[in-house]
Protein backbone atom coordinates (compact mmCIF):
# COMPACT_ATOMS: atom_id res chain seq x y z
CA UNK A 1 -72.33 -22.02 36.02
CA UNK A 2 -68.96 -20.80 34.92
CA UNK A 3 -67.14 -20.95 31.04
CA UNK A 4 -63.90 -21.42 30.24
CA UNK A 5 -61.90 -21.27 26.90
CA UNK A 6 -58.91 -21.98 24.75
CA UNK A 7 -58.61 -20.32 22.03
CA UNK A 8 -55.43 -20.67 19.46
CA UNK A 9 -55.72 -16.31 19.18
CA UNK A 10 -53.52 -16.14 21.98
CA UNK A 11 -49.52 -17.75 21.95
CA UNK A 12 -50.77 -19.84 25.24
CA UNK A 13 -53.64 -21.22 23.57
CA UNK A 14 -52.43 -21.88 20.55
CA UNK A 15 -49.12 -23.95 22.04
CA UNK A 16 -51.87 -25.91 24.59
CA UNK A 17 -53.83 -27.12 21.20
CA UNK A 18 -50.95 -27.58 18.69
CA UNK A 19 -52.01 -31.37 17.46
CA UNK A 20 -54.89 -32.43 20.26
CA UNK A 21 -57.56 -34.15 18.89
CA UNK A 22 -61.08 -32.96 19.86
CA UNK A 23 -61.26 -35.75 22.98
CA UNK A 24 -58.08 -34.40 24.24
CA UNK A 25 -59.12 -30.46 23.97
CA UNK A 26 -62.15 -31.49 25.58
CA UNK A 27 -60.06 -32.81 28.78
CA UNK A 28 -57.41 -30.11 28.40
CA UNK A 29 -60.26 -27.87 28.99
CA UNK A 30 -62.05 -29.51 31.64
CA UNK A 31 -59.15 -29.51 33.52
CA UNK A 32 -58.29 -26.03 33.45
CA UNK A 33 -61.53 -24.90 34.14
CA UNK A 34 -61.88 -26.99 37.04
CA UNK A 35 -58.01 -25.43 38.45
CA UNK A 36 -59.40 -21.97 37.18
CA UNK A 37 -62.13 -22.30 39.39
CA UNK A 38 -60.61 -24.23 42.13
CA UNK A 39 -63.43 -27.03 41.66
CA UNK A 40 -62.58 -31.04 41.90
CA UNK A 41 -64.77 -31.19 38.69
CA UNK A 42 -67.47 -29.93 36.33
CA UNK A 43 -70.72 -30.99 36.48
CA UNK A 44 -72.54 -31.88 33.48
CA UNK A 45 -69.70 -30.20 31.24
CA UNK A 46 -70.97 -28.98 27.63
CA UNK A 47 -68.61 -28.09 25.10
CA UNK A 48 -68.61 -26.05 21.82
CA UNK A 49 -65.69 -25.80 19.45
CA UNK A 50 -64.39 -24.74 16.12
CA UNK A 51 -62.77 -26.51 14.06
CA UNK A 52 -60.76 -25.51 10.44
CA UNK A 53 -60.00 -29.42 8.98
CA UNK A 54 -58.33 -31.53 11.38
CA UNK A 55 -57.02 -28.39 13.46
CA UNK A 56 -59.15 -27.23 16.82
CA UNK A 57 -59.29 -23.23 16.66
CA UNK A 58 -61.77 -22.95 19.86
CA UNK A 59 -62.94 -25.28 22.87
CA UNK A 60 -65.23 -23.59 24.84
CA UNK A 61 -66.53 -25.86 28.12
CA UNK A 62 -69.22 -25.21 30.61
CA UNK A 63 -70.73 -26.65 33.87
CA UNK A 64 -71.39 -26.57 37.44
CA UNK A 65 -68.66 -26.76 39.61
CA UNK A 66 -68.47 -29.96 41.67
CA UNK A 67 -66.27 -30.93 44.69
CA UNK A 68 -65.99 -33.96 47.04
CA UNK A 69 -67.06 -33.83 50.38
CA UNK A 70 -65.52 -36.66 52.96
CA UNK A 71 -66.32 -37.08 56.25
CA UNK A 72 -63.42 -37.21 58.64
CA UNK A 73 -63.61 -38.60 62.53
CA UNK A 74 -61.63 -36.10 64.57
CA UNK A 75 -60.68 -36.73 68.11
CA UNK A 76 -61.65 -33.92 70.87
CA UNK A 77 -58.76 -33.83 73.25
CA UNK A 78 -60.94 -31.30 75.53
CA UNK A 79 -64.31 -33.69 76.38
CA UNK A 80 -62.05 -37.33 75.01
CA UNK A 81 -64.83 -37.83 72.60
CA UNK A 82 -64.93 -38.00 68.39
CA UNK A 83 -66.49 -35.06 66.57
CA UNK A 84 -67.60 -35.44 63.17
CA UNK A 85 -65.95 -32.68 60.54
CA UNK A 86 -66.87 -32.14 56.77
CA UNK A 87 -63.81 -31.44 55.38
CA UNK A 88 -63.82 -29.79 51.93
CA UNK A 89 -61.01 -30.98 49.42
């Protein structure tokens, strides 16, 4: 499980939530927790947020990290034969 957050207390967070609507903070979010933690995407994300008005203060998100698997034929040039490889993106 992992937690990420923007929060308008710091200069950063307050620039990255200047005007988003709560649909947009919740895919700002999402997206920087999944480059945080070096994830192609959050599983079952859950967010909690605070809002003053119109304005977004807080977005807190949290989920599992997800990534894509894909299966790749490689070529062996030692035995002339295809190997199968996960490779992790």
């Amino acid at each position: 499980m992992l937690t990420y957050t923007i929060d308008i207390s710091t200069p950063e967070g307050k620039q990255k939530l200047y005007k988003l609507t709560l649909a947009e903070a919740q895919r700002l979010a999402e997206t920087e927790a999944s480059r945080k933690y070096n994830c192609d995407r959050l599983i079952d994300p859950r967010f909690d947020y605070l809002k003053k008005g119109k304005r977004i203060l807080r977005i807190t998100v949290d989920g599992r990290p997800g990534n894509y698997k894909t299966r790749d034929n490689q070529y062996d040039s030692r035995t002339r034969q295809e190997i199968d490889i996960n490779v992790r993106h």
